[in-house]
C-alpha atoms as a PDB file:
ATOM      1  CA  UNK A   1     -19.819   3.320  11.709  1.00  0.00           C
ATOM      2  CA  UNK A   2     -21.672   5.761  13.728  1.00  0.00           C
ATOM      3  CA  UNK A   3     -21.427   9.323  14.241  1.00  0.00           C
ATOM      4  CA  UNK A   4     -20.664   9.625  17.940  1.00  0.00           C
ATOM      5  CA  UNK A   5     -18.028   6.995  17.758  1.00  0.00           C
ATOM      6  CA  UNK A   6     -15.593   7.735  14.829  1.00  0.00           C
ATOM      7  CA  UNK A   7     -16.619  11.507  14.276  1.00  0.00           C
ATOM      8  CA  UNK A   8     -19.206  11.502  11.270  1.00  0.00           C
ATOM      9  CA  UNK A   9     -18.472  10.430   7.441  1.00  0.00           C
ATOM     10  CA  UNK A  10     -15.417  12.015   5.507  1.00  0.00           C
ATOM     11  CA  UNK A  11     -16.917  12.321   1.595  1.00  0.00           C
ATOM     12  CA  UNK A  12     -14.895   9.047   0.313  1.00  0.00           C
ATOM     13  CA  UNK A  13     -16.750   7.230   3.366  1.00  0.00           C
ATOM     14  CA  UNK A  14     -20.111   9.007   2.177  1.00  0.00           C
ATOM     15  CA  UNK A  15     -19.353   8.098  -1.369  1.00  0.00           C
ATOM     16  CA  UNK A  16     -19.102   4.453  -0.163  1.00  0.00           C
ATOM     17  CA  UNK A  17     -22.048   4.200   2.025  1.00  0.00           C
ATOM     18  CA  UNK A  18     -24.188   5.874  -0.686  1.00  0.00           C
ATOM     19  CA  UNK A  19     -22.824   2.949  -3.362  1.00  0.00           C
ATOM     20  CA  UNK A  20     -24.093   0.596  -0.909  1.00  0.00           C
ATOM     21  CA  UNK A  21     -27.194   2.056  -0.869  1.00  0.00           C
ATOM     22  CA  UNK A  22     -27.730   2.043  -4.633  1.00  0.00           C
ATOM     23  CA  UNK A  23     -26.447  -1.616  -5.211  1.00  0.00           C
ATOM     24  CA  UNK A  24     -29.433  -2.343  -2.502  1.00  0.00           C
ATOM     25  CA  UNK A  25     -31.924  -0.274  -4.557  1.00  0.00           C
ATOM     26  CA  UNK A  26     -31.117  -2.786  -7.800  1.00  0.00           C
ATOM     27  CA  UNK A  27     -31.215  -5.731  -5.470  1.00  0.00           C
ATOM     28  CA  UNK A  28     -34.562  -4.341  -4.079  1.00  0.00           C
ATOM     29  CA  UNK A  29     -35.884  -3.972  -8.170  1.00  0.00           C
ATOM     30  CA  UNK A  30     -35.032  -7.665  -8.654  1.00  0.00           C
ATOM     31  CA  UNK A  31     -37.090  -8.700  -5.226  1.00  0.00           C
ATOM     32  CA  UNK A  32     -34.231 -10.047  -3.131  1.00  0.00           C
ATOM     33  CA  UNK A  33     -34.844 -10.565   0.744  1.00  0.00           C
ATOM     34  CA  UNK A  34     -33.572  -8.218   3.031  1.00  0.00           C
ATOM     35  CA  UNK A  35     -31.276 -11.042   4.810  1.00  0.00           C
ATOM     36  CA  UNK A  36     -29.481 -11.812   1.526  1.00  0.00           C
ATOM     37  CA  UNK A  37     -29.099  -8.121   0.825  1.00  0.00           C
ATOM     38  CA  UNK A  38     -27.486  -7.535   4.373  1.00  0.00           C
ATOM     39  CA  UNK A  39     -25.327 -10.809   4.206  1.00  0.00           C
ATOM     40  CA  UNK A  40     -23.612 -10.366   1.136  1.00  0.00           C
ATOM     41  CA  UNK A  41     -23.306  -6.244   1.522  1.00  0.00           C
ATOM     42  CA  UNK A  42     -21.802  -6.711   4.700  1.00  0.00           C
ATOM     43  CA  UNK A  43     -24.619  -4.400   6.623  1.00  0.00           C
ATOM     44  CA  UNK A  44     -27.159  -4.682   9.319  1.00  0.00           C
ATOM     45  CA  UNK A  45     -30.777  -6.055   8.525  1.00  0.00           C
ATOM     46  CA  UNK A  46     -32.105  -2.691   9.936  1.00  0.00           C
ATOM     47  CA  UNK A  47     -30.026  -1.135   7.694  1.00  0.00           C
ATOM     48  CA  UNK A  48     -31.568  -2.579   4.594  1.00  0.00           C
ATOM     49  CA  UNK A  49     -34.958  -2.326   6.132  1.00  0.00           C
ATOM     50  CA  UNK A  50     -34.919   1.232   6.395  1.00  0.00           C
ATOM     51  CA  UNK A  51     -33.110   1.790   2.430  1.00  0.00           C
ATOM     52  CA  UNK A  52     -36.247   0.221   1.411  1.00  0.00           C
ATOM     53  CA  UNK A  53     -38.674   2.065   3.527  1.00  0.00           C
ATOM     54  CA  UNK A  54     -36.980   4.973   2.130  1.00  0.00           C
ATOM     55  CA  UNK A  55     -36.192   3.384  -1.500  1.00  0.00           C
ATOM     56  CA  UNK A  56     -40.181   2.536  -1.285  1.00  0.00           C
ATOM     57  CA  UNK A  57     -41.364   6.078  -0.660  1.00  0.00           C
ATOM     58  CA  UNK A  58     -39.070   7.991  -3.036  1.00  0.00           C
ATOM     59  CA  UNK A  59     -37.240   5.763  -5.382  1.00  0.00           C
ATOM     60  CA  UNK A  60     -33.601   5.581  -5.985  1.00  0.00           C
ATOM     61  CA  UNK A  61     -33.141   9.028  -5.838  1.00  0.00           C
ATOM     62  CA  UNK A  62     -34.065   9.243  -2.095  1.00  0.00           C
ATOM     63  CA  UNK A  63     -31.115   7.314  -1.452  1.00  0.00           C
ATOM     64  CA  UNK A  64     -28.492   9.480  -2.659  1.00  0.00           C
ATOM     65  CA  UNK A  65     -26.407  11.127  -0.041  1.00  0.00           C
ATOM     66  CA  UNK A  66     -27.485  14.779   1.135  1.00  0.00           C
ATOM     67  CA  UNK A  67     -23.973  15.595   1.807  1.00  0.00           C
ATOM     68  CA  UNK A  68     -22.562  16.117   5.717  1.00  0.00           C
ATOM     69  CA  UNK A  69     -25.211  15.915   8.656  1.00  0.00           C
ATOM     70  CA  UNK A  70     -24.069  19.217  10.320  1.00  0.00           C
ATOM     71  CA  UNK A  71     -22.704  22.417   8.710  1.00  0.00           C
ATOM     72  CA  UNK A  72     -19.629  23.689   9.089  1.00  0.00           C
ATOM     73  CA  UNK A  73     -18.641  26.845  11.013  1.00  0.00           C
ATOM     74  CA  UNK A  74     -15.528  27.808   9.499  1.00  0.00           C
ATOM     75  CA  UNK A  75     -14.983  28.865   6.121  1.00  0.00           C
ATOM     76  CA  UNK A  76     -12.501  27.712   3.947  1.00  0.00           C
ATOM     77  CA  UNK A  77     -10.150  30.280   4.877  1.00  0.00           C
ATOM     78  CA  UNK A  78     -10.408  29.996   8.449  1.00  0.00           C
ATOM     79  CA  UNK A  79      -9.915  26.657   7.822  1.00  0.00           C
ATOM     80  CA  UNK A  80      -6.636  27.508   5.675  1.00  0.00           C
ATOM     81  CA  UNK A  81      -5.504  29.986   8.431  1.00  0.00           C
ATOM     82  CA  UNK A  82      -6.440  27.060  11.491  1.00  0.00           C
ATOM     83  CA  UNK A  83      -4.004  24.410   9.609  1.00  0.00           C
ATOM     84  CA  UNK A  84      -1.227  27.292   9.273  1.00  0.00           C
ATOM     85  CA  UNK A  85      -1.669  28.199  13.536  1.00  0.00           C
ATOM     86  CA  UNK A  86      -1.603  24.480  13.889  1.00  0.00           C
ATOM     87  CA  UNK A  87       1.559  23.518  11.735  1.00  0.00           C
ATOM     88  CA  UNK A  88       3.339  26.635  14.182  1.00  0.00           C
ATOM     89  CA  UNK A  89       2.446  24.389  16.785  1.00  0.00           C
ATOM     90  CA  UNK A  90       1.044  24.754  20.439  1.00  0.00           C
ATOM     91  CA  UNK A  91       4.733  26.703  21.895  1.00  0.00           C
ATOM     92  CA  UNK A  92       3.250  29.646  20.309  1.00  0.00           C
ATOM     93  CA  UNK A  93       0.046  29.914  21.454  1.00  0.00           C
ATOM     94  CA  UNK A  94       1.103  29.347  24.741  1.00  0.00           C
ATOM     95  CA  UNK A  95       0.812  25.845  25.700  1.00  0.00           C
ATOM     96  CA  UNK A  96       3.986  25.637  27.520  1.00  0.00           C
ATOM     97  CA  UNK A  97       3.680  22.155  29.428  1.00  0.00           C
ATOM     98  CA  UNK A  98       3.527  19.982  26.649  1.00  0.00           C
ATOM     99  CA  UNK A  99       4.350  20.244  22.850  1.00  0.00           C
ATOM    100  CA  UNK A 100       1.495  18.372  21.542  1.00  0.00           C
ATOM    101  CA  UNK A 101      -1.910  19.317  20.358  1.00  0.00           C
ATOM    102  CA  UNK A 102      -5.039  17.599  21.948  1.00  0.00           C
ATOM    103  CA  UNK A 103      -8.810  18.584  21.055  1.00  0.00           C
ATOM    104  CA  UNK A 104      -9.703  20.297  23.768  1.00  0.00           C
ATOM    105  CA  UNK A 105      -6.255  22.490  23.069  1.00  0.00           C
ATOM    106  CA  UNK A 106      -7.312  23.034  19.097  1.00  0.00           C
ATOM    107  CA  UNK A 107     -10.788  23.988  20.484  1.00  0.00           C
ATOM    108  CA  UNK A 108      -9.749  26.247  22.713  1.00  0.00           C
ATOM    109  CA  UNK A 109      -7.596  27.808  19.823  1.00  0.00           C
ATOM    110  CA  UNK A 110     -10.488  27.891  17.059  1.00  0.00           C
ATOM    111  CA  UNK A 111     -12.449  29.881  19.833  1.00  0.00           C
ATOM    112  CA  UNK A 112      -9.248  32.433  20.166  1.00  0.00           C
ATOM    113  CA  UNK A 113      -9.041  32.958  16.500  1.00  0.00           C
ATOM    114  CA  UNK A 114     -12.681  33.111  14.946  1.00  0.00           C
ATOM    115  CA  UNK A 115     -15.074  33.387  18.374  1.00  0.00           C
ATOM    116  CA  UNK A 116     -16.859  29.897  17.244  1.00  0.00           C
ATOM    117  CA  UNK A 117     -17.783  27.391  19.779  1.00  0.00           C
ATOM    118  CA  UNK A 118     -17.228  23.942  19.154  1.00  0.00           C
ATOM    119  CA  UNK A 119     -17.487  20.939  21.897  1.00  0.00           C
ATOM    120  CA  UNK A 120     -14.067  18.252  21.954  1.00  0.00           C
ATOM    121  CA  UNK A 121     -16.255  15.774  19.608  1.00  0.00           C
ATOM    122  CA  UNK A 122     -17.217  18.711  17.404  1.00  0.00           C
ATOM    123  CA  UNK A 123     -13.684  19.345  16.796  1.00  0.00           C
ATOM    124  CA  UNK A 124     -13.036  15.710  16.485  1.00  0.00           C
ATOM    125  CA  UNK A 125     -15.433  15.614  13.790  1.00  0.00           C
ATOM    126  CA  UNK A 126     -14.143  18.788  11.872  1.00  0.00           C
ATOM    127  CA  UNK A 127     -10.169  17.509  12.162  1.00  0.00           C
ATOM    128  CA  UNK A 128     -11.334  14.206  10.574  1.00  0.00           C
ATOM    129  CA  UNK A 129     -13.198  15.480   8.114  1.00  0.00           C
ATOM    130  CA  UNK A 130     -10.750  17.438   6.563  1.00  0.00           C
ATOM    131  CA  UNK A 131      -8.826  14.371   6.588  1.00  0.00           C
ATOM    132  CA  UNK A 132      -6.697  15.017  10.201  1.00  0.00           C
ATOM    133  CA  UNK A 133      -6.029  11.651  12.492  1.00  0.00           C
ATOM    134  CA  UNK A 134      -4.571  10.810  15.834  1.00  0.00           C
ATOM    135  CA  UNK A 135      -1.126  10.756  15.376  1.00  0.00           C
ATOM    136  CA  UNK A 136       2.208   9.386  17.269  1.00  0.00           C
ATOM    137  CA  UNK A 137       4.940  12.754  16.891  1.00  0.00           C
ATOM    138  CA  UNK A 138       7.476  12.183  14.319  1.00  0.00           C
ATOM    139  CA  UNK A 139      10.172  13.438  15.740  1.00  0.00           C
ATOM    140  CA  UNK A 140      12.008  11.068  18.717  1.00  0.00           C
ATOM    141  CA  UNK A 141      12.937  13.131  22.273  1.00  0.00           C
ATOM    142  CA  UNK A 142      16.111  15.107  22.494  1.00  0.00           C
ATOM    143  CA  UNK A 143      17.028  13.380  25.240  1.00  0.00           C
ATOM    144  CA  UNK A 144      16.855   9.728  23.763  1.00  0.00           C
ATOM    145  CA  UNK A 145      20.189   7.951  23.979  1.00  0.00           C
ATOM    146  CA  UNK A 146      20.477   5.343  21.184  1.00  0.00           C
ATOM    147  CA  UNK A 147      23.170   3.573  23.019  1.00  0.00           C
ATOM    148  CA  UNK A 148      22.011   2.996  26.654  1.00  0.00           C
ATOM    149  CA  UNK A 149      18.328   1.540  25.004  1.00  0.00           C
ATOM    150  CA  UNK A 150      20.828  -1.352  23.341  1.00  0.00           C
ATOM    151  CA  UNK A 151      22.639  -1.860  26.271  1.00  0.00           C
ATOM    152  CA  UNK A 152      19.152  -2.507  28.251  1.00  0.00           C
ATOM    153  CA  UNK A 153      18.027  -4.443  25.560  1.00  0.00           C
ATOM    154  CA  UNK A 154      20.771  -6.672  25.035  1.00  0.00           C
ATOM    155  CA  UNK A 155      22.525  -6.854  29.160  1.00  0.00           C
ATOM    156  CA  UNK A 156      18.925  -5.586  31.068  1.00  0.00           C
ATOM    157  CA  UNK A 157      15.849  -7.324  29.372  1.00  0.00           C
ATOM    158  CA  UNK A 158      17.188 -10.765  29.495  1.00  0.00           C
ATOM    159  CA  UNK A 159      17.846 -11.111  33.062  1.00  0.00           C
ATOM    160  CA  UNK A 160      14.264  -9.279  34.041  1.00  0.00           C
ATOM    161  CA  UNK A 161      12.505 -11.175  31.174  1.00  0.00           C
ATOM    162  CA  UNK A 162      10.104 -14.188  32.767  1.00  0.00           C
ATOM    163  CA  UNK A 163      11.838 -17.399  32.096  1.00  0.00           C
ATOM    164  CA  UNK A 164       9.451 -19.028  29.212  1.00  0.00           C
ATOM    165  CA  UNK A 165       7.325 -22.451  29.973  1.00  0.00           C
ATOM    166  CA  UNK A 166       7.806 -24.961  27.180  1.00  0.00           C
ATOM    167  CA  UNK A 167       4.980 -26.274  25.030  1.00  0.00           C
ATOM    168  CA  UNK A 168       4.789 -29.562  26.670  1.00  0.00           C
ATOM    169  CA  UNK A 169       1.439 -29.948  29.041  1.00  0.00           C
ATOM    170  CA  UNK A 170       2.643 -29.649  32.713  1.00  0.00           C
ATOM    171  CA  UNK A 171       0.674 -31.875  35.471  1.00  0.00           C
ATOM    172  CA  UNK A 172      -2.053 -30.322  37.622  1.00  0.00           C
ATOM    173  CA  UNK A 173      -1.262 -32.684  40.380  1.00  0.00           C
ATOM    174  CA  UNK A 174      -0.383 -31.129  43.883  1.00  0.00           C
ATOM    175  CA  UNK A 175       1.845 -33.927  44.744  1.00  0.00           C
ATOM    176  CA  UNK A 176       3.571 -34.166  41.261  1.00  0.00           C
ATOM    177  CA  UNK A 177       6.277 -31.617  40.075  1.00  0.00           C
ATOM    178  CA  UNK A 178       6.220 -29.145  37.214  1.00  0.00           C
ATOM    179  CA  UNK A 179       8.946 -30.019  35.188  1.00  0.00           C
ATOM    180  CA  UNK A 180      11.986 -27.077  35.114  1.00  0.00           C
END
């Protein structure tokens, strides 16, 4: 997993990547090759390269994890108070259109409350870190109607639905029929 594309490690993730890195270390004492390392840890070759570049310069110990890449800006209080302005939901701090929050809405709000700039992934990253994920809303719309969805599905759908082919091969000839 890379940074840029899911958002950094959360600590169980860390945790896991740094076990990796140890069981390599003991497979790196007992001279296995880097291939066999990779294959049966389920990493890249460059991976395992640079563990024992790094493994070969400072031992096991340079291995272990340093903790999170980047630092964070918000205490754990202004964390505590961002999760209680986002649990009152976006209504109240006057996002009107639509009753969901997106990043660039809780990044606009984290700049409101504590004057701290962070960019959309930034917030990404800080959201999943503390163990936040994209979410579908729990509740259903107001305005759903239980009983006109069956009626589609059960009158609508099957006379719009594509009549279905049957496993049988079908000819290819221009002068020969497909078969109803």
């Amino acid at each position: 997993m890379r940074y840029a594309q899911a958002g950094g490690y959360t600590p169980e993730e860390q945790a896991a990547r740094e076990r990796l890195r140890l069981e390599a270390a003991e497979r790196f004492v007992r001279g296995e090759t880097t291939a066999k390392i990779a294959r049966e840890l389920r990493v890249s070759d460059r991976s395992v390269l640079r563990w024992r570049r790094v493994w070969e310069s400072g031992g096991v110990e340079a291995l272990r994890s340093r903790g999170p890449v980047s630092v964070e800006r918000l205490s754990a209080g202004q964390w505590a108070r961002l999760e209680a302005e986002l649990a009152r939901g976006p209504l109240v701090h006057g996002f009107e259109d639509d009753q969901r929050w997106t990043l660039k809405r809780i990044k606009l709000l984290i700049g409101r409350m504590f004057h701290v700039g962070y960019t959309v992934q930034g917030v990404w990253k800080l959201l999943r870190r503390h163990g936040w994920s994209c979410q579908v809303p729990v509740r259903r719309a107001v305005e759903r109607d239980e009983a006109s969805i069956e009626v589609w599905k059960e009158q609508v759908w099957p006379e719009v639905k594509e009549w279905r082919r049957t496993w049988a091969p079908t000819s290819a000839s221009k002068t020969k029929q497909d078969r109803p």
